[in-house]
N, C-alpha and C. Protein backbone atom coordinates (compact mmCIF):
# COMPACT_ATOMS: atom_id res chain seq x y z
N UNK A 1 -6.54 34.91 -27.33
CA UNK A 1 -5.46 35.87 -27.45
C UNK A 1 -5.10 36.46 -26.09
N UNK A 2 -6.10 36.92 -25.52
CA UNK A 2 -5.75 36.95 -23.96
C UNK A 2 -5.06 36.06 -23.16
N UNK A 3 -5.05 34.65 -23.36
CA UNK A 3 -4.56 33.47 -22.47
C UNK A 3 -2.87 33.94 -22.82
N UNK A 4 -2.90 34.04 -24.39
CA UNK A 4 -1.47 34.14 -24.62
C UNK A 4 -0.41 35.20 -24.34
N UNK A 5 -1.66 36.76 -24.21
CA UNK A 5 -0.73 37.95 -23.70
C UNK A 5 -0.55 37.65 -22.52
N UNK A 6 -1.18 37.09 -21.77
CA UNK A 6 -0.95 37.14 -20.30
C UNK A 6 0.31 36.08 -19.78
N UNK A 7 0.08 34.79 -20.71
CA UNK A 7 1.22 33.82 -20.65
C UNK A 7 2.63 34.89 -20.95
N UNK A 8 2.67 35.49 -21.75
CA UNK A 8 4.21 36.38 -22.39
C UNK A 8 4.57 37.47 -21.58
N UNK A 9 3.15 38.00 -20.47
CA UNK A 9 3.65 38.92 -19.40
C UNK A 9 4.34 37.64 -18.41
N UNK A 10 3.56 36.68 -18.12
CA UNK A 10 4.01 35.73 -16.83
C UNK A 10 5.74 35.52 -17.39
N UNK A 11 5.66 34.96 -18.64
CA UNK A 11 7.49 34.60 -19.04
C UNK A 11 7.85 35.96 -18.89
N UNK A 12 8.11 36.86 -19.07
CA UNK A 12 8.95 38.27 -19.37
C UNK A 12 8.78 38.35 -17.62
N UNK A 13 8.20 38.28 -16.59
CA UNK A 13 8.13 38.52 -15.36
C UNK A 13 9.05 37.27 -14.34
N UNK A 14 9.37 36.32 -14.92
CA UNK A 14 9.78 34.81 -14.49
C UNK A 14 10.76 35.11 -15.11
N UNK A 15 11.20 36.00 -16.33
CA UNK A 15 12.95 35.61 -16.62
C UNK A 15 13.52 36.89 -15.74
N UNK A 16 13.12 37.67 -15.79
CA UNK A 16 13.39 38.77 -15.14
C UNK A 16 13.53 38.51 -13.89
N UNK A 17 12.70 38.16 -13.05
CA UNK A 17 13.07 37.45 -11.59
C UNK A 17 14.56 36.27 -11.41
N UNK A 18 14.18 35.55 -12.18
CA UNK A 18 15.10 34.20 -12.28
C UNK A 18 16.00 34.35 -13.34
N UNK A 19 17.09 33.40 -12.87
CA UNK A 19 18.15 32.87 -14.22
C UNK A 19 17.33 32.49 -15.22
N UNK A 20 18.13 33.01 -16.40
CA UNK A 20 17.74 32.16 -17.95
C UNK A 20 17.50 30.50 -17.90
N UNK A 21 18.57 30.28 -17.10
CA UNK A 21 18.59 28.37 -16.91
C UNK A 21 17.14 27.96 -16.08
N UNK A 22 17.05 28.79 -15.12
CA UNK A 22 15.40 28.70 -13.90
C UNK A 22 14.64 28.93 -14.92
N UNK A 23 14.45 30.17 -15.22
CA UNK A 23 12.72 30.38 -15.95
C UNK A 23 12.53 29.29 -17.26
N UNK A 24 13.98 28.80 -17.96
CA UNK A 24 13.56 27.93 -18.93
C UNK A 24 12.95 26.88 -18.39
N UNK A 25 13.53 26.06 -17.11
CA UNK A 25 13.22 25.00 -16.77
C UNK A 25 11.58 24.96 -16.25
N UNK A 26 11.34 26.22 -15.72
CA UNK A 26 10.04 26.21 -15.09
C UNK A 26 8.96 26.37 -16.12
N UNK A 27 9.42 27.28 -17.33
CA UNK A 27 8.89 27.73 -18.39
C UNK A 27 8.44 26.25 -19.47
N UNK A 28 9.60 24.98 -19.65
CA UNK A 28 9.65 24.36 -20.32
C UNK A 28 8.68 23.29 -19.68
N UNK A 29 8.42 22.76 -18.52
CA UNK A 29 7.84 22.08 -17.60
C UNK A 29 6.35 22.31 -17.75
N UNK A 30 6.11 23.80 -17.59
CA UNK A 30 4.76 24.16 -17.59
C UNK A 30 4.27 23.82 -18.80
N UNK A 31 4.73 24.45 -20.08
CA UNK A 31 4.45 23.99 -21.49
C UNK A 31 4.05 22.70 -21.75
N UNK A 32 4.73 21.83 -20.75
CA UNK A 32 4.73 20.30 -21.30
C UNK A 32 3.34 19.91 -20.57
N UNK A 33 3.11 20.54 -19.34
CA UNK A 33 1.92 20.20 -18.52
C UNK A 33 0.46 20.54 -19.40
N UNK A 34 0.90 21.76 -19.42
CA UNK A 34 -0.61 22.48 -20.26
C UNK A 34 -0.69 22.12 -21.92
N UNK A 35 0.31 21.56 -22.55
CA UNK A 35 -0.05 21.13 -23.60
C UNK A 35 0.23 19.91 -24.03
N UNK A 36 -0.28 18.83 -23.13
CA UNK A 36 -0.74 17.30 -23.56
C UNK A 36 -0.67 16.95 -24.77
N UNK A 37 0.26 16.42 -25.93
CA UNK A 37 -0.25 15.82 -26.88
C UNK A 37 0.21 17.08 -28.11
N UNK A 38 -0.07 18.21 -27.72
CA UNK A 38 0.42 19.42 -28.93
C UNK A 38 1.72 19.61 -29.25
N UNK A 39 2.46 19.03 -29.50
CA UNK A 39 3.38 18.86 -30.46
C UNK A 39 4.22 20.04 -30.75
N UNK A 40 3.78 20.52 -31.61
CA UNK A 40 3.78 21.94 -32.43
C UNK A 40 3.63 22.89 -31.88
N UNK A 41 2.46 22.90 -30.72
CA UNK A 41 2.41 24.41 -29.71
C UNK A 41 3.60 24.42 -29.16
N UNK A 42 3.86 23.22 -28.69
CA UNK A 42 5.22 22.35 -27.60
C UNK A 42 6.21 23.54 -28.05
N UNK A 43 6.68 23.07 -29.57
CA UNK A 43 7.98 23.47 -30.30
C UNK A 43 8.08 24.77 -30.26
N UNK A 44 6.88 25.43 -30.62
CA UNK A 44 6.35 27.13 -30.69
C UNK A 44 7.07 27.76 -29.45
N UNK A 45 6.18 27.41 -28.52
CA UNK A 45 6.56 27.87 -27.09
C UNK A 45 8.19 27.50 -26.55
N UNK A 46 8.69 26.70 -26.86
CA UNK A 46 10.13 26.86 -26.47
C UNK A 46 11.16 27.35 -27.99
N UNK A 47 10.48 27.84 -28.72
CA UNK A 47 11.39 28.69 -29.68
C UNK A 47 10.86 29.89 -29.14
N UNK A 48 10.02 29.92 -28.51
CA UNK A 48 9.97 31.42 -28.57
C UNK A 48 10.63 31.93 -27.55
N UNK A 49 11.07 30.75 -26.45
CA UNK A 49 11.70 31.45 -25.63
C UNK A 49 13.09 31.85 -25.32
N UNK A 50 13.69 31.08 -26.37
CA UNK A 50 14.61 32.05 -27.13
C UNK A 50 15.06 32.65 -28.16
N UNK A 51 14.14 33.28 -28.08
CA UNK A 51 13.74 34.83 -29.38
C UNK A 51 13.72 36.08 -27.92
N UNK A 52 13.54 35.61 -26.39
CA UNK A 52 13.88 37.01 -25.29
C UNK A 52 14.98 37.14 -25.46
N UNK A 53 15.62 38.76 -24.82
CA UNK A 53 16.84 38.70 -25.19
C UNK A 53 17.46 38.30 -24.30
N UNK A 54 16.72 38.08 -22.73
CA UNK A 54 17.64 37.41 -21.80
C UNK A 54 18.17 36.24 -22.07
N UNK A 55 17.55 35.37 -22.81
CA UNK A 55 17.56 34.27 -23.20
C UNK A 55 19.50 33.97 -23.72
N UNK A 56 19.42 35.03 -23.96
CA UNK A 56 21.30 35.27 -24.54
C UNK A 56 21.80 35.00 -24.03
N UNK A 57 21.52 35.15 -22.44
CA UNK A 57 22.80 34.75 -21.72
C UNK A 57 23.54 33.19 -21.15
N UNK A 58 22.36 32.62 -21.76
CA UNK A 58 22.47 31.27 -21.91
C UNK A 58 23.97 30.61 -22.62
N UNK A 59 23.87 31.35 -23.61
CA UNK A 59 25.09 31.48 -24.41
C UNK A 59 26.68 31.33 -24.01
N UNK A 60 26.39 32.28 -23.17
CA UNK A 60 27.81 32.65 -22.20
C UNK A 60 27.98 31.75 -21.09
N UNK A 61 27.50 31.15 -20.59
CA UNK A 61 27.13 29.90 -19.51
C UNK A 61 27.08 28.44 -19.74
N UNK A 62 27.97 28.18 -19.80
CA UNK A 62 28.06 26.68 -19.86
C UNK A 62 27.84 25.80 -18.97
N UNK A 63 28.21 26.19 -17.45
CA UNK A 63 27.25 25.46 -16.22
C UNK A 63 25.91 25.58 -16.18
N UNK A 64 25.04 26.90 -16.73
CA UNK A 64 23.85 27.08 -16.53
C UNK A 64 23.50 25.81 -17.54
N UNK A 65 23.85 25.80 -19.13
CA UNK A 65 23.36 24.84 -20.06
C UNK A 65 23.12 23.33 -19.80
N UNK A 66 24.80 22.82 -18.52
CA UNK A 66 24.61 21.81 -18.43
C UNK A 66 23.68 21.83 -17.30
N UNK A 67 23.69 22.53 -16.75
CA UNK A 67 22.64 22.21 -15.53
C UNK A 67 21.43 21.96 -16.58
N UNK A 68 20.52 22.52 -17.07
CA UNK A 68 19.15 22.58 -17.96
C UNK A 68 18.96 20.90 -18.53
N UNK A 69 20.53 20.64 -19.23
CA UNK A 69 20.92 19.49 -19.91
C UNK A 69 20.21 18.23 -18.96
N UNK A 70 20.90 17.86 -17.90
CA UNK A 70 21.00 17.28 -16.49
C UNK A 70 19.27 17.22 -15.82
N UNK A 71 18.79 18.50 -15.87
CA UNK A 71 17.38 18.37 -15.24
C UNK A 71 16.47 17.70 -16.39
N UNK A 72 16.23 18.32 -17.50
CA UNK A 72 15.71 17.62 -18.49
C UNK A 72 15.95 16.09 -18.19
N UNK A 73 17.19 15.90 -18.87
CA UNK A 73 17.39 14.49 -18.19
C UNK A 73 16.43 13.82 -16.86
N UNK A 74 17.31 14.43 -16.14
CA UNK A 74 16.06 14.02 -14.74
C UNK A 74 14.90 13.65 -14.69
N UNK A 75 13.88 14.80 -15.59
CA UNK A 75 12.50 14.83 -15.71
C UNK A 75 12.61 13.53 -16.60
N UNK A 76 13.03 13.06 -17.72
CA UNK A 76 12.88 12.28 -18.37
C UNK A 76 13.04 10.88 -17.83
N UNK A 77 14.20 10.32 -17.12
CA UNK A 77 14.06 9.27 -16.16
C UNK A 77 13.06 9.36 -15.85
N UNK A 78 12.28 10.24 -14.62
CA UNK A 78 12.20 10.04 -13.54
C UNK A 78 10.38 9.50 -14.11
N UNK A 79 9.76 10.56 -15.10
CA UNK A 79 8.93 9.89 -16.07
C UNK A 79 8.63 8.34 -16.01
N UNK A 80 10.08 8.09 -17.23
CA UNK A 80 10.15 6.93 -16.96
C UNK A 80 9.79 5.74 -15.25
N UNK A 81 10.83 6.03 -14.68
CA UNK A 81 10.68 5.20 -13.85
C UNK A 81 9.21 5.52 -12.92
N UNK A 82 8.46 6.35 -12.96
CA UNK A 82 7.40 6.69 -12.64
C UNK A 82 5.92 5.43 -13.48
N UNK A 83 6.19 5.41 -14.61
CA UNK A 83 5.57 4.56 -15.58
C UNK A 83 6.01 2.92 -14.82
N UNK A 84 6.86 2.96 -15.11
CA UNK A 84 7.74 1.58 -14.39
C UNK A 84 6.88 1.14 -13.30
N UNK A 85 6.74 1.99 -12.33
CA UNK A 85 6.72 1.63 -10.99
C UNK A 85 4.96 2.05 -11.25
N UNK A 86 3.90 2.51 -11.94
CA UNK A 86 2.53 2.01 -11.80
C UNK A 86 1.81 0.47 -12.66
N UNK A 87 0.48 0.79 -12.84
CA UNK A 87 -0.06 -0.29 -13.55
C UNK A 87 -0.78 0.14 -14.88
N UNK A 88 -0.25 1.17 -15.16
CA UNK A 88 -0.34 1.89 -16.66
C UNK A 88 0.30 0.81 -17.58
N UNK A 89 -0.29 0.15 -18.85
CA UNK A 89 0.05 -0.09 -19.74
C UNK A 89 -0.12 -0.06 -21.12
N UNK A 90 -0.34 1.56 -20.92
CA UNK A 90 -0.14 2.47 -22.27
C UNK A 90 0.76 3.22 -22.33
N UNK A 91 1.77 4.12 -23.18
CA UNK A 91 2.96 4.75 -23.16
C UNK A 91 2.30 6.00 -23.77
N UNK A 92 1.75 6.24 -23.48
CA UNK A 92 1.27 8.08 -23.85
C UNK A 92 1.86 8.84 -23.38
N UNK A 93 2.41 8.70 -21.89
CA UNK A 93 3.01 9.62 -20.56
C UNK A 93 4.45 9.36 -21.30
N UNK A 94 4.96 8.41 -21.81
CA UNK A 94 6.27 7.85 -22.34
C UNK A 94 6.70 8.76 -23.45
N UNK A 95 5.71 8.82 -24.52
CA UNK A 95 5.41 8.89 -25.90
C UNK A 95 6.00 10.11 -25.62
N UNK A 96 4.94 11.56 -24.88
CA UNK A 96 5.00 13.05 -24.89
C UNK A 96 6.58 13.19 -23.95
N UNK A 97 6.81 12.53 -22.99
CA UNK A 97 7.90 13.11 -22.49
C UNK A 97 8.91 12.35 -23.59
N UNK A 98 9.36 11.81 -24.26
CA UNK A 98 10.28 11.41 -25.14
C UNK A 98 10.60 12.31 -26.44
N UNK A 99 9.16 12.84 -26.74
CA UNK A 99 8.99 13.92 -27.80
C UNK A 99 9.81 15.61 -27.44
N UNK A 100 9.13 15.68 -25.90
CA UNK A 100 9.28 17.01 -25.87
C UNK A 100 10.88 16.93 -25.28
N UNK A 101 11.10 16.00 -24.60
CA UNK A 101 12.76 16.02 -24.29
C UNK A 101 13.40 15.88 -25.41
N UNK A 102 13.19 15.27 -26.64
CA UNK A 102 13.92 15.24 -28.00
C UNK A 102 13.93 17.06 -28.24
N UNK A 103 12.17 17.37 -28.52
CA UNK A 103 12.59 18.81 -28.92
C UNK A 103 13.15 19.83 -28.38
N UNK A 104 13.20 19.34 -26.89
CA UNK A 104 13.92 21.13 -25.96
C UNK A 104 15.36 20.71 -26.32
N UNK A 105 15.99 19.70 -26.83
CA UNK A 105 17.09 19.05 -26.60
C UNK A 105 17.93 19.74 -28.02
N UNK A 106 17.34 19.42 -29.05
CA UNK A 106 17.52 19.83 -30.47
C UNK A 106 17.27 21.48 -30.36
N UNK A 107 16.23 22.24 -29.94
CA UNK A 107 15.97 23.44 -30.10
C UNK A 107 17.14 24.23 -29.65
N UNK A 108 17.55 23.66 -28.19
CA UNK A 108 18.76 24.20 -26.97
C UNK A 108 20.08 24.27 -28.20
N UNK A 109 20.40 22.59 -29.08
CA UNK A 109 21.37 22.80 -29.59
C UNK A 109 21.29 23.47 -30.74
N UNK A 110 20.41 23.99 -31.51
CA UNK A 110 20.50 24.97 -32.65
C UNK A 110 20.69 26.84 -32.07
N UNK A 111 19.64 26.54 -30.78
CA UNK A 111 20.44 28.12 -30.09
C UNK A 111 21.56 28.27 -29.84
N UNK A 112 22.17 27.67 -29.25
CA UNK A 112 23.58 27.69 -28.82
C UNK A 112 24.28 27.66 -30.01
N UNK A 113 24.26 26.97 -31.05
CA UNK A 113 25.11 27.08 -32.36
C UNK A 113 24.71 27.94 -33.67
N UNK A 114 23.62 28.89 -32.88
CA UNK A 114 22.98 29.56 -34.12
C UNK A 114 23.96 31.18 -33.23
């Protein structure tokens, strides 16, 4: 319970510093790092991060969205071609970034239309 109050001071201190579009990206990145394989924490942690109320202003910003849109993207290539270019031939690294770019992708479009 401690790991997690302290995680919700670090986000509330990172949106506050940064754009809604920055702290998601840095916010969404980290999530994916520290939770390998969890699925469900995955989904948790980026709904919750917009349930802040900065998180609103996302709303009003349509360059900020596509920018988020665009980096995601990025991370997801770049994944990819990262896999490509070793001698890994298992898709686990494939598997989780395909998952969690599906879910920030779907989550982003139910905020914006909710």
């Amino acid at each position: 319970m401690e790991a997690a109050s302290k995680g919700v001071k670090d986000l509330l201190k990172a949106i506050s510093a940064e754009s809604p579009a920055v702290a998601l990206l840095t916010y969404s990145r980290q999530l994916q790092d520290d939770h390998v394989e969890d699925i469900d924490l995955f989904i948790f942690g980026i709904r919750a991060f917009f349930c802040l109320p900065q998180a609103a202003d996302l709303r009003k910003d349509a360059e900020a969205v596509e920018f988020v849109r665009s980096e995601w993207i990025k991370q997801n290539d770049d994944t990819y071609n990262d896999w490509l270019a070793s001698t890994d031939d298992t898709s686990h690294s494939l598997k989780w970034e395909k998952w969690t770019f599906q879910a920030k992708n779907m989550i982003l479009e139910e905020f914006l239309s909710g």
